[in-house]
N, C-alpha and C. Protein backbone atom coordinates (compact mmCIF):
# COMPACT_ATOMS: atom_id res chain seq x y z
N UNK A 1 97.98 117.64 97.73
CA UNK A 1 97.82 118.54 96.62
C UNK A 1 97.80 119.97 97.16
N UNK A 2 98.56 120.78 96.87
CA UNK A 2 98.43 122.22 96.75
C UNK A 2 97.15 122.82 96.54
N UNK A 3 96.70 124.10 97.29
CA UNK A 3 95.53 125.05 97.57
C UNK A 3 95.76 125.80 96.38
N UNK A 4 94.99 125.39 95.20
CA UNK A 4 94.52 126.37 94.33
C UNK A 4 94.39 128.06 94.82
N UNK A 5 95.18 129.02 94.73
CA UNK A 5 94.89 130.21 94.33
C UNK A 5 94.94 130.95 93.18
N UNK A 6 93.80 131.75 92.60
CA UNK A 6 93.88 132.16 91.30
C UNK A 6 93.08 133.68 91.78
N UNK A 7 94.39 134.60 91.82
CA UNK A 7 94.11 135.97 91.88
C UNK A 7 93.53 136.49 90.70
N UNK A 8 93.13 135.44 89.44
CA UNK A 8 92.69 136.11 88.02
C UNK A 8 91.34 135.87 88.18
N UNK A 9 90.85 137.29 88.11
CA UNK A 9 89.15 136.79 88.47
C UNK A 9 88.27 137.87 86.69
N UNK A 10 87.33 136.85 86.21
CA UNK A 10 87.13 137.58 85.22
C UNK A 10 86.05 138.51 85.29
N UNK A 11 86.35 140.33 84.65
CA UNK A 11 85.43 140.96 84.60
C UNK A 11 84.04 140.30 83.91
N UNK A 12 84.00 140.12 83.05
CA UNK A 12 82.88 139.26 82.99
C UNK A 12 82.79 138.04 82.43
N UNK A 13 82.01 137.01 83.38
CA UNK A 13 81.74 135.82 83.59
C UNK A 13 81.51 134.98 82.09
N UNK A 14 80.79 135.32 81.57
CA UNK A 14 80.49 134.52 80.20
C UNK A 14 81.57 134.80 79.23
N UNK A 15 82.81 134.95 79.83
CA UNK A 15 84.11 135.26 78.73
C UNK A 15 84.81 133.90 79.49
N UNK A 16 84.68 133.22 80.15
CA UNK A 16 85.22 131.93 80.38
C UNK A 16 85.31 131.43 79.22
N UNK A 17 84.31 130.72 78.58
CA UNK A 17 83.85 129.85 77.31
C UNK A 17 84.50 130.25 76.57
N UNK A 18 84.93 131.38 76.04
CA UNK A 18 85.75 131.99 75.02
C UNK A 18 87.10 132.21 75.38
N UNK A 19 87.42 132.20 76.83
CA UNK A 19 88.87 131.78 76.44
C UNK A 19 89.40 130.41 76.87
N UNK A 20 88.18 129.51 77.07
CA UNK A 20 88.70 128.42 77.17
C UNK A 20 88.68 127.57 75.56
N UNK A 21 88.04 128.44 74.70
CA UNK A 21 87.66 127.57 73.19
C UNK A 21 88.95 128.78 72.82
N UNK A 22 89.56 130.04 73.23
CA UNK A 22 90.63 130.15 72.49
C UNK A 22 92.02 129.21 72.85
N UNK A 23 91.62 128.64 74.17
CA UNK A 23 93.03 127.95 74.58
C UNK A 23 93.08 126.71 73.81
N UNK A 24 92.24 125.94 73.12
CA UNK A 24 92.62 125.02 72.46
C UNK A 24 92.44 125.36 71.24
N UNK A 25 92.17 126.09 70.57
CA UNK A 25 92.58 126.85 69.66
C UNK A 25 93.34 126.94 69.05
N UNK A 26 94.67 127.47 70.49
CA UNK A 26 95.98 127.73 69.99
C UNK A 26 96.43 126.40 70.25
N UNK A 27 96.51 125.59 71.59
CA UNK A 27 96.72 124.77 71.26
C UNK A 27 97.00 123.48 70.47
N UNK A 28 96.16 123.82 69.77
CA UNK A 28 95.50 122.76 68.44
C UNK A 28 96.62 123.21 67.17
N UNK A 29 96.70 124.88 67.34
CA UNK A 29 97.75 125.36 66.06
C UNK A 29 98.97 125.08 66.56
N UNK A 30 99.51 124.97 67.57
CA UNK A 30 100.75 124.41 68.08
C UNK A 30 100.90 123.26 67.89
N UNK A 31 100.03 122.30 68.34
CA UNK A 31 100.32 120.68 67.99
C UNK A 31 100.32 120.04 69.37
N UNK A 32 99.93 121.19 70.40
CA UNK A 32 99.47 120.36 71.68
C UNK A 32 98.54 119.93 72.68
N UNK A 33 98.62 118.82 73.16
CA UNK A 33 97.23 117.75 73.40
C UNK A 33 96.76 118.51 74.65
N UNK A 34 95.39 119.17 75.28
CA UNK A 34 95.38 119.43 76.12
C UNK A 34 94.30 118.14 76.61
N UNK A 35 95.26 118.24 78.37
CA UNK A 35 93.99 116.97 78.93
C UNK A 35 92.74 117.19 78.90
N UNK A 36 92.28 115.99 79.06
CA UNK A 36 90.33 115.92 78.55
C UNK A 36 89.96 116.26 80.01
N UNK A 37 90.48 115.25 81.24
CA UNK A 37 90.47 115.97 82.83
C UNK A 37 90.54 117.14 83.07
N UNK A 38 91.36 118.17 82.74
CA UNK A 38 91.70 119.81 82.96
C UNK A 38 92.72 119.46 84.01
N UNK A 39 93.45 118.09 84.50
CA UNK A 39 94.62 118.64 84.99
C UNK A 39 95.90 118.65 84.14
N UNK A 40 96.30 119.67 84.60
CA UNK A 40 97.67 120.09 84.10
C UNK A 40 98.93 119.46 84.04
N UNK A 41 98.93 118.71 85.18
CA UNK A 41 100.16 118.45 86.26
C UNK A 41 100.99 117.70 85.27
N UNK A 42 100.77 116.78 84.45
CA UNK A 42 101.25 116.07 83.50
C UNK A 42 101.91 116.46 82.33
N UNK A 43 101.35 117.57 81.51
CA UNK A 43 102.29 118.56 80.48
C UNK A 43 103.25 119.48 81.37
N UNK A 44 104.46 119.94 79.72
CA UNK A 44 105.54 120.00 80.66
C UNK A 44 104.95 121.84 80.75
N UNK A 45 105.80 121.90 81.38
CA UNK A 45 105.79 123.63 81.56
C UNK A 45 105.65 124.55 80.18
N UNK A 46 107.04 124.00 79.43
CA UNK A 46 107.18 124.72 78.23
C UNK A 46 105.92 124.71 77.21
N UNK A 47 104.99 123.47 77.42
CA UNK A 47 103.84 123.18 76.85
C UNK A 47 103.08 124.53 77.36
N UNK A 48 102.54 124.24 78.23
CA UNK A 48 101.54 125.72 78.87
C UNK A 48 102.22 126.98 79.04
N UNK A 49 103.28 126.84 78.92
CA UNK A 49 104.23 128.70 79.00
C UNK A 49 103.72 129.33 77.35
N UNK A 50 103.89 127.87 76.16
CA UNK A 50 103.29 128.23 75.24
C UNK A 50 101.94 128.66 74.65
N UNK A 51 101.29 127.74 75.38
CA UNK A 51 99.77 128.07 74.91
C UNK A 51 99.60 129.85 75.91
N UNK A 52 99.99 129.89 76.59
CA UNK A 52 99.48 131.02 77.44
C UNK A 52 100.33 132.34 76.71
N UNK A 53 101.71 132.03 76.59
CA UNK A 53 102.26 132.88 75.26
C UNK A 53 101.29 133.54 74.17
N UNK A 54 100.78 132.63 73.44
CA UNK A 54 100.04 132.79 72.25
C UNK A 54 98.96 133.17 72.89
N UNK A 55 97.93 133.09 73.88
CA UNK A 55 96.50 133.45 74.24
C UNK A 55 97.13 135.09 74.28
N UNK A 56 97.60 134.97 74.91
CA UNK A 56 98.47 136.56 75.63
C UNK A 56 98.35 137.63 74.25
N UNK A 57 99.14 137.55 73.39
CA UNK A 57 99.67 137.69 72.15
C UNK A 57 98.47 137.69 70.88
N UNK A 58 97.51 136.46 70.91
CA UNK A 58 96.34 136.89 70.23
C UNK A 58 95.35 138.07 71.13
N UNK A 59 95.02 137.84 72.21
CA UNK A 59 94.31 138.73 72.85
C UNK A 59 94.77 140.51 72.71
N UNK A 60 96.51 140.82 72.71
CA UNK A 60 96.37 141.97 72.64
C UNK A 60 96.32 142.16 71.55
N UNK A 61 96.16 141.21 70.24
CA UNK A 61 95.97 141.51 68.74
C UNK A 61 94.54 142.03 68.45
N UNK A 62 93.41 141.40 69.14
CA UNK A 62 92.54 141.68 69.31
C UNK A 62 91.55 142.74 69.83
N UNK A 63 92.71 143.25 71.09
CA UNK A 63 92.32 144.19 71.87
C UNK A 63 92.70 145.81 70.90
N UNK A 64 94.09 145.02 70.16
CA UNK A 64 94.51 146.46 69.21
C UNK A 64 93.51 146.81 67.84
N UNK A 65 93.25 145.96 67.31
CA UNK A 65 92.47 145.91 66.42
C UNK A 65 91.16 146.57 66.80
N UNK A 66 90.00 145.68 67.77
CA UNK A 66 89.44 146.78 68.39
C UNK A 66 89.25 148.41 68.37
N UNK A 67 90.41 148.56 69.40
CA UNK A 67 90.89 150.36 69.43
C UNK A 67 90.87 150.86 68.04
N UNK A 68 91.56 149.93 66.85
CA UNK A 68 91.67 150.89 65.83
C UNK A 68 90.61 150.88 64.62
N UNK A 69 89.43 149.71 65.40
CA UNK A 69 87.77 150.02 64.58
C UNK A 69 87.93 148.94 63.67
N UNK A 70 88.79 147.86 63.09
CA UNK A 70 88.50 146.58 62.41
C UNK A 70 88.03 145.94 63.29
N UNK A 71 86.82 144.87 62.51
CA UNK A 71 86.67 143.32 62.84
C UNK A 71 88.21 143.04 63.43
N UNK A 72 87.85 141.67 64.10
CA UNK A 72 88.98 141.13 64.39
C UNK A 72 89.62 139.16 63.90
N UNK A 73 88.50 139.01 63.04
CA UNK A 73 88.18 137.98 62.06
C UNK A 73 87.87 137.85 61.05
């Protein structure tokens, strides 16, 4: 098995939980199964190119909204 490197390190720590409850989230609005294990290796690419698409894409919706003083829910 390949050496995990993950140069993504989060400014802060208790934002894990929240983007791991937004990744199935989207997931869930897409229609795809994420493993109960957390490995990956098994979905195809296009599966996770998607969910990470959409995290990407809600987050800077969020981040814009923010800046311009609405809720974001």
């Amino acid at each position: 098995m390949a050496n995990r490197r993950n140069s993504n390190t989060l400014v802060v720590q208790q934002a894990q939980q929240a983007l791991d409850q937004l990744k199935y989230e989207v997931a869930q609005e897409l229609g795809i199964q994420i493993p109960q294990d957390g490995y990956y290796g098994y979905m195809a690419t296009r599966d996770t190119g998607a969910i990470g698409g959409h995290i990407t894409r809600r987050l800077v919706q969020i981040a814009e909204q923010q800046l311009s003083g609405r809720s974001f829910r």
